[in-house]
N, C-alpha and C. Protein backbone atom coordinates (compact mmCIF):
# COMPACT_ATOMS: atom_id res chain seq x y z
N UNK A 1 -139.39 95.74 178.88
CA UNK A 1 -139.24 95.37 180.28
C UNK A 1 -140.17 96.17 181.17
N UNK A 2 -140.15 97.50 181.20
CA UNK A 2 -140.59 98.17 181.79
C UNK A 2 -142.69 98.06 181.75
N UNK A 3 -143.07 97.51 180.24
CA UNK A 3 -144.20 97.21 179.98
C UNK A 3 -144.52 96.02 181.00
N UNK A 4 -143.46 94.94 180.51
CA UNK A 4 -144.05 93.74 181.73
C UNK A 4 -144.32 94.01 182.92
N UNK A 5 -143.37 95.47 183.95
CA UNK A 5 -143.11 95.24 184.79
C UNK A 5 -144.46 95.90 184.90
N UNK A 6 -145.40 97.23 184.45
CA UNK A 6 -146.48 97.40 184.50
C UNK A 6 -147.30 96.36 184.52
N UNK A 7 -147.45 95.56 183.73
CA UNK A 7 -148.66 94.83 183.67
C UNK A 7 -148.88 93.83 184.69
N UNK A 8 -148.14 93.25 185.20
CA UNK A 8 -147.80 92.31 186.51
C UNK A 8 -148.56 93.44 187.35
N UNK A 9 -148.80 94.60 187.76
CA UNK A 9 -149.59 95.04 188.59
C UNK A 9 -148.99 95.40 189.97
N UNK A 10 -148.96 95.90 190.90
CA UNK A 10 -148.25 95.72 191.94
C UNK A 10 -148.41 94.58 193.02
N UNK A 11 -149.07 94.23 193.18
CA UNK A 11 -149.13 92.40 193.59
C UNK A 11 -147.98 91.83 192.69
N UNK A 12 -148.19 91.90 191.10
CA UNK A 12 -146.95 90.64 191.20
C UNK A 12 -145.77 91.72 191.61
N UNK A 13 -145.71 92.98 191.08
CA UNK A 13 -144.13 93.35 191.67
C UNK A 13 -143.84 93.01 192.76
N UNK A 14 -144.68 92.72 193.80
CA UNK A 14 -143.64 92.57 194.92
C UNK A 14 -143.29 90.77 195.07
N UNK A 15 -144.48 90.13 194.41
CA UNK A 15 -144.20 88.86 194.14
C UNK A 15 -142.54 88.77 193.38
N UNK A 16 -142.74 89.65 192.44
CA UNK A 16 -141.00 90.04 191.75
C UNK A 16 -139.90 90.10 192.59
N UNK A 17 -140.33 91.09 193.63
CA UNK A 17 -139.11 91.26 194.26
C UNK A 17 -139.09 90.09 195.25
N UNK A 18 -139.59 89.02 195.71
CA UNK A 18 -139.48 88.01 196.20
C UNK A 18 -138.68 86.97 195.87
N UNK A 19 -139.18 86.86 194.42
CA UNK A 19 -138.69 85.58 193.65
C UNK A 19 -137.25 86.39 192.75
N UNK A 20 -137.26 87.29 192.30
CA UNK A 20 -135.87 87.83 191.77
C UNK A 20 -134.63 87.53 192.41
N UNK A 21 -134.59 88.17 194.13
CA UNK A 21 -133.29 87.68 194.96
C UNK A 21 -133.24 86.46 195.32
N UNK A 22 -134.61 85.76 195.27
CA UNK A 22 -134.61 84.16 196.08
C UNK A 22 -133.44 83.53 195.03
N UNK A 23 -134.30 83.25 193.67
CA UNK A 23 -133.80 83.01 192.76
C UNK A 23 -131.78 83.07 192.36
N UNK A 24 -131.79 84.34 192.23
CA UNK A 24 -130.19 84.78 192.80
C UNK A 24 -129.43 84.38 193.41
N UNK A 25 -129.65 84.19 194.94
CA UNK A 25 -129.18 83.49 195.45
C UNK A 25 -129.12 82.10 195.40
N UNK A 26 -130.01 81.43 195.10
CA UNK A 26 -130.37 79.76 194.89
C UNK A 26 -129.66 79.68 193.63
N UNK A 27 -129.38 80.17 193.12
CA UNK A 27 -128.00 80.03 191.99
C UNK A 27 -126.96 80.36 192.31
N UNK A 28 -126.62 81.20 192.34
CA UNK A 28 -125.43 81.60 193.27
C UNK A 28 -124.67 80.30 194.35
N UNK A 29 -125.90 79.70 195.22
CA UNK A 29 -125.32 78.56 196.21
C UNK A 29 -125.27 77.50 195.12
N UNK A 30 -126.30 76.99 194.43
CA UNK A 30 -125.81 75.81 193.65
C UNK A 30 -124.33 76.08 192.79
N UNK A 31 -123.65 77.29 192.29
CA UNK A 31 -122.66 77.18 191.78
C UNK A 31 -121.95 76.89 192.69
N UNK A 32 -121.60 77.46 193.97
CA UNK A 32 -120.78 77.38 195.55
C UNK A 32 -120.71 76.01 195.40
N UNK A 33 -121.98 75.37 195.41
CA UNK A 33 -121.86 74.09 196.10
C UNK A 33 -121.46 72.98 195.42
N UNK A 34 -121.44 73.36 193.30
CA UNK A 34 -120.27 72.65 193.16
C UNK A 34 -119.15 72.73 192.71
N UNK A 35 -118.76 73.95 193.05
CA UNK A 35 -117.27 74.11 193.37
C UNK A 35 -116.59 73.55 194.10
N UNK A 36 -117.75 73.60 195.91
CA UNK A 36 -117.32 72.81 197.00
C UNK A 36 -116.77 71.45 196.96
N UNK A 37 -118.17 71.34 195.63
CA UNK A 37 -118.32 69.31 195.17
C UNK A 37 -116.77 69.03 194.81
N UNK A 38 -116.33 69.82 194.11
CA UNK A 38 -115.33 69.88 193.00
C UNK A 38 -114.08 69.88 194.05
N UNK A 39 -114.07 71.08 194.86
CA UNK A 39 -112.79 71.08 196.26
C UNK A 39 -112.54 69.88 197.28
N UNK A 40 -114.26 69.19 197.20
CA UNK A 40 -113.83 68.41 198.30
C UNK A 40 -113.04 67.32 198.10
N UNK A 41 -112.99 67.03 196.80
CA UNK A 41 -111.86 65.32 196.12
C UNK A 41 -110.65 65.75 196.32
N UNK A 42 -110.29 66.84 196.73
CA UNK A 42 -108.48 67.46 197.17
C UNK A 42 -108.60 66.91 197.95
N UNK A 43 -107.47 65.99 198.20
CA UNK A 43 -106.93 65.23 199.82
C UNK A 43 -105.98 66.07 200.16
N UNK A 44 -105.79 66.57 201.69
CA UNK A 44 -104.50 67.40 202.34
C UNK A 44 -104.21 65.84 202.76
N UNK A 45 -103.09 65.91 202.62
CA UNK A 45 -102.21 65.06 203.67
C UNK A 45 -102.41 65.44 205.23
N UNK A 46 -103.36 64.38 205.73
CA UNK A 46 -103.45 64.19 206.91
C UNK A 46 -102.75 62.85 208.23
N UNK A 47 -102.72 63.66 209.26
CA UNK A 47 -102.03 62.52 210.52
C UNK A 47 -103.79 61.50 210.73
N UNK A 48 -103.62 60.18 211.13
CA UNK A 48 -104.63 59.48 211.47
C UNK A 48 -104.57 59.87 212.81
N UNK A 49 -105.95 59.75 213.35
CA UNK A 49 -106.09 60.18 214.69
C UNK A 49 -105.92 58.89 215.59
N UNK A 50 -105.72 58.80 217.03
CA UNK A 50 -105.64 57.64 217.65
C UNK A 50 -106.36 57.16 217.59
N UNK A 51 -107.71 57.57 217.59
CA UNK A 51 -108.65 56.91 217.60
C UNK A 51 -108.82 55.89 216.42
N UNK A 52 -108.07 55.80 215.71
CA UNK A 52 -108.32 54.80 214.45
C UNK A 52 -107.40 53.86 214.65
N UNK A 53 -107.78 52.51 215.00
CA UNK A 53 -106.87 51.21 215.69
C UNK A 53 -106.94 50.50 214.04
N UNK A 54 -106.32 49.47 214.46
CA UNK A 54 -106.10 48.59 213.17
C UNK A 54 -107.64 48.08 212.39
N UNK A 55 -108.32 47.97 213.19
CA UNK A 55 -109.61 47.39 212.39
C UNK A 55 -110.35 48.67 212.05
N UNK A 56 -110.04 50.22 212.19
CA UNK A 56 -110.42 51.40 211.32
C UNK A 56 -111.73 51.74 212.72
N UNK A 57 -112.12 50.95 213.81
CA UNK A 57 -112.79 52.07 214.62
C UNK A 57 -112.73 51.81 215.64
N UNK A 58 -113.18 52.52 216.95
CA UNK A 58 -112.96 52.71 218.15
C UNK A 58 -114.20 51.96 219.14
N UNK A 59 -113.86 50.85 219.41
CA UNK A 59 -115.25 50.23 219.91
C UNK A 59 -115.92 50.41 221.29
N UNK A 60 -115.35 51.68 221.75
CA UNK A 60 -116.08 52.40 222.77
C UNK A 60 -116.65 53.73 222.73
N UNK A 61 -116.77 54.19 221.36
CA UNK A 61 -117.61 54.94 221.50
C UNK A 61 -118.94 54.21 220.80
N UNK A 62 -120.04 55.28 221.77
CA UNK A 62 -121.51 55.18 221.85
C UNK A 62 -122.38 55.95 220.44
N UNK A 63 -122.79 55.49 219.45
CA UNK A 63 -123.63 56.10 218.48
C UNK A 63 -125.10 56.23 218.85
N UNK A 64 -125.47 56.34 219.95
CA UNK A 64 -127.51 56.60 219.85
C UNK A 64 -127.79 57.24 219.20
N UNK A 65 -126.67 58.65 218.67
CA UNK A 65 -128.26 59.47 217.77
C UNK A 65 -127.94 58.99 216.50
N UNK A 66 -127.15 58.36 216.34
CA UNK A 66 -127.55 57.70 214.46
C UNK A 66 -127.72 56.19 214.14
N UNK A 67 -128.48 56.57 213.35
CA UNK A 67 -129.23 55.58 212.98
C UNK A 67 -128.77 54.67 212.41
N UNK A 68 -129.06 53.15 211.76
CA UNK A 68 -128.28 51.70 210.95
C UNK A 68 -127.29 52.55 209.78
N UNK A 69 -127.91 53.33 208.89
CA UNK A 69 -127.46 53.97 207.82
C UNK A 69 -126.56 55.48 208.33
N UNK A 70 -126.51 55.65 209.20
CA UNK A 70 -126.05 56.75 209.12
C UNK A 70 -126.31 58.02 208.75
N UNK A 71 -127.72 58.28 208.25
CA UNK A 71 -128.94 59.55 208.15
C UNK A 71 -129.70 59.13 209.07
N UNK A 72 -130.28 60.52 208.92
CA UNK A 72 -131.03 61.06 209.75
C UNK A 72 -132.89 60.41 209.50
N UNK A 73 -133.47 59.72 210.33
CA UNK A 73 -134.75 59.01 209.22
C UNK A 73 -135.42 59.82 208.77
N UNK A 74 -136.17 60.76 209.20
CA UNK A 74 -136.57 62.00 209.10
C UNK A 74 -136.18 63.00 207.58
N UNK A 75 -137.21 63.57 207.33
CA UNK A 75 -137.13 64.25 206.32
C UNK A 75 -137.17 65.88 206.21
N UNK A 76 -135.69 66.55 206.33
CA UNK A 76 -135.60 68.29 206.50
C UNK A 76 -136.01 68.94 205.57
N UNK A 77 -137.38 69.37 205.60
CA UNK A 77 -137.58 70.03 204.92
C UNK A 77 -137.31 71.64 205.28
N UNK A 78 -137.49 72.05 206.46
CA UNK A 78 -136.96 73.47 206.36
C UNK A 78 -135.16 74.04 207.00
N UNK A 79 -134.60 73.49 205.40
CA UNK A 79 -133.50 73.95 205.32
C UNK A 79 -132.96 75.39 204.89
N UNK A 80 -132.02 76.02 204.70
CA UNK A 80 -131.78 77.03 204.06
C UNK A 80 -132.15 77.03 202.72
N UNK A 81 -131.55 76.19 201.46
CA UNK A 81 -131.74 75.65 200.62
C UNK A 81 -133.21 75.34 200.06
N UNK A 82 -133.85 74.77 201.14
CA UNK A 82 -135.91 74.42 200.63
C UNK A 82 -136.11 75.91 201.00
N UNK A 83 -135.81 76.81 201.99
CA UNK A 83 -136.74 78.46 201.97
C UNK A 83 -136.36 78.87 200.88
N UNK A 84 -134.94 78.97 200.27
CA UNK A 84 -134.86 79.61 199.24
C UNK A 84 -135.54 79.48 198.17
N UNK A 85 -135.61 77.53 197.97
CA UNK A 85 -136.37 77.34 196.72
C UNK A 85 -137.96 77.87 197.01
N UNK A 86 -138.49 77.81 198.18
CA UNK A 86 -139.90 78.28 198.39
C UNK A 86 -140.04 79.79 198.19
N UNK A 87 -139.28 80.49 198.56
CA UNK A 87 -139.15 81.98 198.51
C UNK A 87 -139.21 82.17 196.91
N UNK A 88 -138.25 81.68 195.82
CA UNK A 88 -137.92 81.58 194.55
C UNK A 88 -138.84 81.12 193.90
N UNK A 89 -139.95 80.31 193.97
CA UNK A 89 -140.82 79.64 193.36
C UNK A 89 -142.40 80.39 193.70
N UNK A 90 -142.41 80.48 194.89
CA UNK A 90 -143.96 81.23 195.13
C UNK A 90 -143.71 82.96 194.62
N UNK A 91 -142.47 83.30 193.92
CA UNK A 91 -141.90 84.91 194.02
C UNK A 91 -142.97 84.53 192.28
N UNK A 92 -141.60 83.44 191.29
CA UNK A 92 -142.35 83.46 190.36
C UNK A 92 -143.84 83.10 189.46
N UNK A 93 -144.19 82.30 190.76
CA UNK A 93 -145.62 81.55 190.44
C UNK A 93 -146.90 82.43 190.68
N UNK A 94 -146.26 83.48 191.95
CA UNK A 94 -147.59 84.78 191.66
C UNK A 94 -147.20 85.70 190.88
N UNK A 95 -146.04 85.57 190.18
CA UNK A 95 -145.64 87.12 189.17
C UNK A 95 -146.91 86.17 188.16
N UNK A 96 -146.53 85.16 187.31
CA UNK A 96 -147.29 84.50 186.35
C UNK A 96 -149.15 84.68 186.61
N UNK A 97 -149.55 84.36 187.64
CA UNK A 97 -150.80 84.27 188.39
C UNK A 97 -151.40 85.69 188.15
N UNK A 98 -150.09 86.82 188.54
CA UNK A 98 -150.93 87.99 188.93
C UNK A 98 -150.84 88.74 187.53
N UNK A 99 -149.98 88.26 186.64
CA UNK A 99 -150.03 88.84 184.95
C UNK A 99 -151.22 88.48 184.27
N UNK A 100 -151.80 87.12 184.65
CA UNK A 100 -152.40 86.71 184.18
C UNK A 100 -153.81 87.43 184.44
N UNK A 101 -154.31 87.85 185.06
CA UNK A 101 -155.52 88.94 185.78
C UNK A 101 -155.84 88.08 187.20
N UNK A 102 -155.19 86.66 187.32
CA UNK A 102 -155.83 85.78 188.42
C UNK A 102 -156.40 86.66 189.27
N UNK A 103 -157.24 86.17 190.28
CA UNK A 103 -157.85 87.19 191.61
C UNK A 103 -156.42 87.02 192.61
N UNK A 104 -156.36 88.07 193.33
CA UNK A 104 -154.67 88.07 194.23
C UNK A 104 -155.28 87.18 195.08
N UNK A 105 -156.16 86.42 195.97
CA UNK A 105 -156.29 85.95 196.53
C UNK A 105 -155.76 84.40 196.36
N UNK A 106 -156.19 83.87 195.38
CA UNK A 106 -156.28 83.03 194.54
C UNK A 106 -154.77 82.70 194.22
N UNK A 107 -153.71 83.61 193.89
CA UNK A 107 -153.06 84.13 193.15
C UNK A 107 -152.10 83.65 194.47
N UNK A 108 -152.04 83.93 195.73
CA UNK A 108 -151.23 84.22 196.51
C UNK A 108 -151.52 82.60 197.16
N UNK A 109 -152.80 81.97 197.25
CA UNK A 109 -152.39 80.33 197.47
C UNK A 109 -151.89 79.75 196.55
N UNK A 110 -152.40 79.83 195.45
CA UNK A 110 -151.62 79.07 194.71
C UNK A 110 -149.56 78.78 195.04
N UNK A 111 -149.80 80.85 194.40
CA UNK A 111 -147.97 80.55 194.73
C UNK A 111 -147.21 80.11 196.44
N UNK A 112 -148.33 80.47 197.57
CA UNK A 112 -147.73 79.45 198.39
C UNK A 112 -147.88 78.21 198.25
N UNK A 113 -148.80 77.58 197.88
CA UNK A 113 -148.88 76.22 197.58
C UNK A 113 -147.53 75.53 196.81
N UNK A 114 -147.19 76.59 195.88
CA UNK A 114 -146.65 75.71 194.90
C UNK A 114 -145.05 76.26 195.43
N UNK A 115 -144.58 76.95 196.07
CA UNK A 115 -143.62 77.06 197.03
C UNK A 115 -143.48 76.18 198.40
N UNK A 116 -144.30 75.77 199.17
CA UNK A 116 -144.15 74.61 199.78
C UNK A 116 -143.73 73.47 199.26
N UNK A 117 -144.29 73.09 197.99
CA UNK A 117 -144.58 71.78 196.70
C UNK A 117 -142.80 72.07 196.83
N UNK A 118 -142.12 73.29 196.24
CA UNK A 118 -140.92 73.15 195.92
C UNK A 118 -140.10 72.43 196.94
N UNK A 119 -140.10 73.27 198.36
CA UNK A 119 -139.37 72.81 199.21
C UNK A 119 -139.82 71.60 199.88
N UNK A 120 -140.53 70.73 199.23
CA UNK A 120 -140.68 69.21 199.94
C UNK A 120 -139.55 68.66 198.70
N UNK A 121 -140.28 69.11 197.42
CA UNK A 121 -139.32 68.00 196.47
C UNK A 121 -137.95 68.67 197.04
N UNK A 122 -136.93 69.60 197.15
CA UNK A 122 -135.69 69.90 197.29
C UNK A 122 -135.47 68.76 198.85
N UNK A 123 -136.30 68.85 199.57
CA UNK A 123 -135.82 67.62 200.38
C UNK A 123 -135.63 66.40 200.33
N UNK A 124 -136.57 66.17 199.12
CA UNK A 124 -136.71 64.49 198.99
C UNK A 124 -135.61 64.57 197.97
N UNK A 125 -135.57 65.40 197.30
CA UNK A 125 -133.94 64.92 196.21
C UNK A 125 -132.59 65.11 197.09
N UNK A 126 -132.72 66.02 198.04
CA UNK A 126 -131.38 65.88 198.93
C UNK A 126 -131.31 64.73 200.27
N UNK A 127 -132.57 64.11 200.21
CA UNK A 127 -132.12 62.48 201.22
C UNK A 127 -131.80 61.90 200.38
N UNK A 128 -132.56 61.91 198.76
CA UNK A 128 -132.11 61.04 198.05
C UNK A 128 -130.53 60.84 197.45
N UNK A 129 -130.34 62.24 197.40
CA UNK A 129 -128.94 62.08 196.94
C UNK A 129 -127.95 61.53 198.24
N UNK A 130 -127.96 61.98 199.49
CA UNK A 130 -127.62 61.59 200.37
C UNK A 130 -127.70 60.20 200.32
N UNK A 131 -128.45 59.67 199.98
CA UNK A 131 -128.46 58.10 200.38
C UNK A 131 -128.52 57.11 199.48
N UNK A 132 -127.98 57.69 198.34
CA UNK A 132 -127.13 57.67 196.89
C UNK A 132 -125.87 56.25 197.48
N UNK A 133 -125.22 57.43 198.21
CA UNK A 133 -123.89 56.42 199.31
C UNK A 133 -124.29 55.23 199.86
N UNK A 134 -124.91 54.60 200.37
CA UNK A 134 -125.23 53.45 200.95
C UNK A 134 -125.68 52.13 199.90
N UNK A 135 -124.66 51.84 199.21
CA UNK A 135 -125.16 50.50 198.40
C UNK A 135 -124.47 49.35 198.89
N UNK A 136 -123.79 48.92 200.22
CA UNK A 136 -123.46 47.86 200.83
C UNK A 136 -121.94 48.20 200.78
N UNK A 137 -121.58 49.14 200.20
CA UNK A 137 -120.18 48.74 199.71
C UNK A 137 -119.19 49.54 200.27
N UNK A 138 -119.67 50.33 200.80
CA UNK A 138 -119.11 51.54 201.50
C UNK A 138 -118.17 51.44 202.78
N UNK A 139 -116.91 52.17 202.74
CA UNK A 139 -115.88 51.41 203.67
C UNK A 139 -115.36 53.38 203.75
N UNK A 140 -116.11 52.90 205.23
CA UNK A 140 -116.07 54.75 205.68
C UNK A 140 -114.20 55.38 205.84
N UNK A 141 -113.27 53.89 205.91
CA UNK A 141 -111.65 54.23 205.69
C UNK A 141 -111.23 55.25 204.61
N UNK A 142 -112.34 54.83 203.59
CA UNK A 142 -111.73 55.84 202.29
C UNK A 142 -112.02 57.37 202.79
N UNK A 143 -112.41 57.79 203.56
CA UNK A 143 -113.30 59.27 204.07
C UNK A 143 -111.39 60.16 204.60
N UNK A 144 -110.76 59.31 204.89
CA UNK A 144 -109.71 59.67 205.36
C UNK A 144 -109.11 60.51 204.52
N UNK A 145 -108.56 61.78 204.99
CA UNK A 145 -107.74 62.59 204.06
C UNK A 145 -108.73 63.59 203.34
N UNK A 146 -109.73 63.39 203.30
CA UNK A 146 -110.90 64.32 202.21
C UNK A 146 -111.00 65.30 203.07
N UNK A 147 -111.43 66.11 201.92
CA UNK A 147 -111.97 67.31 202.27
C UNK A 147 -113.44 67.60 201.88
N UNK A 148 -113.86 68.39 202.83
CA UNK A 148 -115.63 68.94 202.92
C UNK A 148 -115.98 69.65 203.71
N UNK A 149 -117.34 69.94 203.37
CA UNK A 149 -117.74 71.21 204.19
C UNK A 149 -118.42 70.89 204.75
N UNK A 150 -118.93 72.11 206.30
CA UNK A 150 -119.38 71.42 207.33
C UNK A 150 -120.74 71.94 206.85
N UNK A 151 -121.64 70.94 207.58
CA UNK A 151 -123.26 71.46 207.37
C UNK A 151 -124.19 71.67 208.16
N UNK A 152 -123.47 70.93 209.27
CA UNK A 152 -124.55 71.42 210.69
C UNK A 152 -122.98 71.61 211.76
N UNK A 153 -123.27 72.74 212.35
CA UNK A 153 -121.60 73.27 212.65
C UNK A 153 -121.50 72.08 213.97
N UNK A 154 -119.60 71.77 213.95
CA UNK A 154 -119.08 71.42 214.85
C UNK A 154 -118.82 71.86 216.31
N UNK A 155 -119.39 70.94 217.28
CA UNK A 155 -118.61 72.09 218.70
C UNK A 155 -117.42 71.80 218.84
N UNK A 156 -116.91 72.28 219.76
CA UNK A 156 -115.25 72.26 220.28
C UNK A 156 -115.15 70.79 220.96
N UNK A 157 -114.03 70.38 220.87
CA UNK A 157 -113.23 69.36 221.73
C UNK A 157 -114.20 68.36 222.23
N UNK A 158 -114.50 67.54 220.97
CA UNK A 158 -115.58 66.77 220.63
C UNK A 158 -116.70 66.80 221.47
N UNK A 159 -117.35 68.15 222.25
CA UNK A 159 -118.12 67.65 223.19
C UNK A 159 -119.28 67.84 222.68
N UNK A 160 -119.48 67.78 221.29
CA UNK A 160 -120.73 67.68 220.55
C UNK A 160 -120.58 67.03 219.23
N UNK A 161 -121.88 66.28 218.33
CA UNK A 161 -121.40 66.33 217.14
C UNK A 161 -122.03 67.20 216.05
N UNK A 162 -121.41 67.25 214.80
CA UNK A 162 -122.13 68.13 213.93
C UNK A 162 -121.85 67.38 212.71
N UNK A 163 -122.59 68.15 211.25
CA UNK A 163 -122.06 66.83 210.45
C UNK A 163 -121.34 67.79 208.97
N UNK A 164 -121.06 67.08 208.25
CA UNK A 164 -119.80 67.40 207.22
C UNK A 164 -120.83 66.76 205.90
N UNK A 165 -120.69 67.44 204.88
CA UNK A 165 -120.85 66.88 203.25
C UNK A 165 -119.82 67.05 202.89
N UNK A 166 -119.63 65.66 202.47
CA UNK A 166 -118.06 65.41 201.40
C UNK A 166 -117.60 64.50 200.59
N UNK A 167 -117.31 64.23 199.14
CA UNK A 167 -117.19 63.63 198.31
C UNK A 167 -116.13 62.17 198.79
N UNK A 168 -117.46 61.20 198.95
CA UNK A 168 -116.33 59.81 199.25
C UNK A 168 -117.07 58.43 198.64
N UNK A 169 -115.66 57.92 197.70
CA UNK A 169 -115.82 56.82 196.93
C UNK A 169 -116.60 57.42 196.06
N UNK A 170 -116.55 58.54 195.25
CA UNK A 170 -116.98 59.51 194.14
C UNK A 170 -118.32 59.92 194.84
N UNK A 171 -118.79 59.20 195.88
CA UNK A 171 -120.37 59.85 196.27
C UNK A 171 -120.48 61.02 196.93
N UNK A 172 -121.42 61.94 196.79
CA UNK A 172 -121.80 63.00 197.51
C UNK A 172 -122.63 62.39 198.79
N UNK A 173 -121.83 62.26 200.15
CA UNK A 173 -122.04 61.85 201.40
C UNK A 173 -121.81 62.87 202.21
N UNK A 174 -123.43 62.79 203.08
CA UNK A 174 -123.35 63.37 204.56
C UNK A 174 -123.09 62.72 206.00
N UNK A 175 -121.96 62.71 206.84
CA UNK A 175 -121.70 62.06 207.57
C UNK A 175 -121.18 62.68 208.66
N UNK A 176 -121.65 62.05 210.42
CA UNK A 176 -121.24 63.10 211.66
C UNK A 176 -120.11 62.95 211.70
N UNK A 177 -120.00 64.37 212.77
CA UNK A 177 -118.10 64.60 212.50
C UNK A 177 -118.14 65.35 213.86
N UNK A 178 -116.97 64.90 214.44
CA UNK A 178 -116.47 65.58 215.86
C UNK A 178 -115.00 66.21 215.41
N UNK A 179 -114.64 67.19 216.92
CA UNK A 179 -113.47 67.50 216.10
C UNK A 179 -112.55 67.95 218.14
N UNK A 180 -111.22 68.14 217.67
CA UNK A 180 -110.52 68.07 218.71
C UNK A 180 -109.96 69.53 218.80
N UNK A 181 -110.29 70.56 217.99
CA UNK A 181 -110.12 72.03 217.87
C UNK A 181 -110.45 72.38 219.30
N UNK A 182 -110.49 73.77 219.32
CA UNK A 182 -110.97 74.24 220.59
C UNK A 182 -111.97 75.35 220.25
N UNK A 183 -112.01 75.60 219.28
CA UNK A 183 -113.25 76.54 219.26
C UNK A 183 -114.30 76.16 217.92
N UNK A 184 -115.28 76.72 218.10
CA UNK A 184 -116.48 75.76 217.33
C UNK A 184 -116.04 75.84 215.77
N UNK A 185 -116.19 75.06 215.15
CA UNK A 185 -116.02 74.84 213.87
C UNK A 185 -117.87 75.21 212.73
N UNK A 186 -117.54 76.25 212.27
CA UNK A 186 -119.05 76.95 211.61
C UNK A 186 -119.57 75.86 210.48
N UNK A 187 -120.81 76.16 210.01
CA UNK A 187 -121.36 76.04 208.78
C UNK A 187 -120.42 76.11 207.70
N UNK A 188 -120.54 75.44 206.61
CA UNK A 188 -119.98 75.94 205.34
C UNK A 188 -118.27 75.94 205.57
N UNK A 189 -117.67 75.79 206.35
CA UNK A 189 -116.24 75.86 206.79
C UNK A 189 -115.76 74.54 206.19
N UNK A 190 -114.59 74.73 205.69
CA UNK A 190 -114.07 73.48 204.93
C UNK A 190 -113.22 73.07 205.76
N UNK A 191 -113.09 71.52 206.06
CA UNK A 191 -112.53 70.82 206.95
C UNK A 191 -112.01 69.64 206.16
N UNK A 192 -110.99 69.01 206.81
CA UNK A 192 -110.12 67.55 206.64
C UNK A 192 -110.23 66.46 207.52
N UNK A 193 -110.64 65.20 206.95
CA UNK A 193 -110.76 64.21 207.63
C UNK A 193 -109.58 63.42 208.02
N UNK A 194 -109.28 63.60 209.46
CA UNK A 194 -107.86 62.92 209.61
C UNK A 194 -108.30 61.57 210.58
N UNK A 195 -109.17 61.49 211.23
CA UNK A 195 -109.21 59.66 211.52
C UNK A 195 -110.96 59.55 211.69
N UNK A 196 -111.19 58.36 212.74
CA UNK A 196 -112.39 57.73 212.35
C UNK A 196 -112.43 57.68 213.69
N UNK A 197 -114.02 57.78 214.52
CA UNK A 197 -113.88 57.48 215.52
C UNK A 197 -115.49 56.46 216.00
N UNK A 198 -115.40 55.66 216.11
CA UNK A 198 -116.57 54.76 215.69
C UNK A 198 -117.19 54.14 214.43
N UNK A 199 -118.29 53.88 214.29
CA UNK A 199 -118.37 53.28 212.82
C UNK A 199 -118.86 54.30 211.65
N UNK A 200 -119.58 55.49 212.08
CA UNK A 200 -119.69 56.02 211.14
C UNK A 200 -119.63 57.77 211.31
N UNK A 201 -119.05 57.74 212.45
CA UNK A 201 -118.20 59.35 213.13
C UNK A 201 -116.73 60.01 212.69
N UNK A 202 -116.93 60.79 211.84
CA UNK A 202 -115.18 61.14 211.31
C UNK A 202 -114.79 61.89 212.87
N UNK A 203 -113.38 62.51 212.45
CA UNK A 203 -112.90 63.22 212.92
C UNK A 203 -112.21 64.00 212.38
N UNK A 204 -112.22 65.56 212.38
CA UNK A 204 -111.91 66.54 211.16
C UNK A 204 -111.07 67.81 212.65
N UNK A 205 -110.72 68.45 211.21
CA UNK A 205 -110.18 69.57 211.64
C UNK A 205 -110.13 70.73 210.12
N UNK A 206 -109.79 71.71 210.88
CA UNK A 206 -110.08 72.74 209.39
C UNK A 206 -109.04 72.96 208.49
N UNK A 207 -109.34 73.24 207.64
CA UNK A 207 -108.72 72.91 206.34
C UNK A 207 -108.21 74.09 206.16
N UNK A 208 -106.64 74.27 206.77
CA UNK A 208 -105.57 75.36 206.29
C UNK A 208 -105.05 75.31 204.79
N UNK A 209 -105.42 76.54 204.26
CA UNK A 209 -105.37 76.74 202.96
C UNK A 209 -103.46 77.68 203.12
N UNK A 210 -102.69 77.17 202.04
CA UNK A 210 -101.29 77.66 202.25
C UNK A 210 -102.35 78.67 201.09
């Protein structure tokens, strides 16, 4: 160990220490996240909100910021998730580069290059999976009762929206979510879908764990 860690040179060590914690962590969240996957098919027994009339939505509220499908058209690439994989990938692509004798110059586009490269594909596989959900068939009623986590945080007393990932009709779906709490509802906070408020707007609240 200690030989490799010589020969990498000090260019790649610190390339090492880049890609070692990126890495770490970007495992670490993919286990989180499917655990989350795994937590969110628990239904709490939830109250339907008023807002959910007999035909399942509320035909006065206004959707402008979303779109026919319900994503976003646009493609995020700088998420938490794509820095990590970029941080994790350009850490190990100049350790390799700089073992190799590459010139550090050389050495250090490449591994940004090929750390950008990462965090485009981690975006295009997470619209893709996102939009996995949309095969015509989808009847946003079943969302009721689930549980998921939030991903772009909720404000208070619906006067904003934010949105939720959560396992519905077996799919891994991202979908906006308002909420009637009074204080902001975070990132990563696990929440319950108790009614519907438009065609493709839940309405959640947080998920009291006995």
């Amino acid at each position: 160990m200690m030989e490799w860690w010589e020969a990498i040179g000090s260019a790649g060590q610190i390339f090492a220490c880049i890609g070692i914690p990126a890495t770490i962590i970007l495992l670490i969240q993919t286990v989180l996240t499917l655990i989350g996957m795994g937590g969110d098919s628990d239904a709490d027994g939830a109250d339907i909100d008023s807002d959910f009339d007999a035909d399942g939505v509320d035909e006065g509220v206004e959707l402008d910021d979303v779109d026919s499908d319900g994503l976003d058209a646009g493609l995020r690439v700088f998420t938490l998730r794509g820095i990590i994989a970029f941080f994790s990938v350009m850490g190990w692509v100049g350790v390799i580069c700089c073992g190799s004798g590459m010139n550090l110059a050389l050495s250090i586009l490449i591994a940004v290059a090929s750390g950008t490269l990462a965090m485009v594909v981690i975006a295009v596989l997470m619209k893709w999976l996102f939009g996995l959900q949309y095969d015509g068939t989808e009847d946003i009623r079943d969302a009721l009762g689930v549980s998921g986590t939030v991903y772009l945080r909720i404000p208070p007393s619906r006067s904003g929206k934010g949105k939720i990932s959560a396992i519905i009709q077996g799919k891994l779906c991202e979908k906006y979510a308002v909420t009637d709490e009074e204080t902001m509802i975070n990132r990563d906070e696990e929440v319950t879908v108790v009614g519907i408020s438009g065609e493709e707007t839940l309405i959640v609240r947080r998920k009291h764990r006995i």
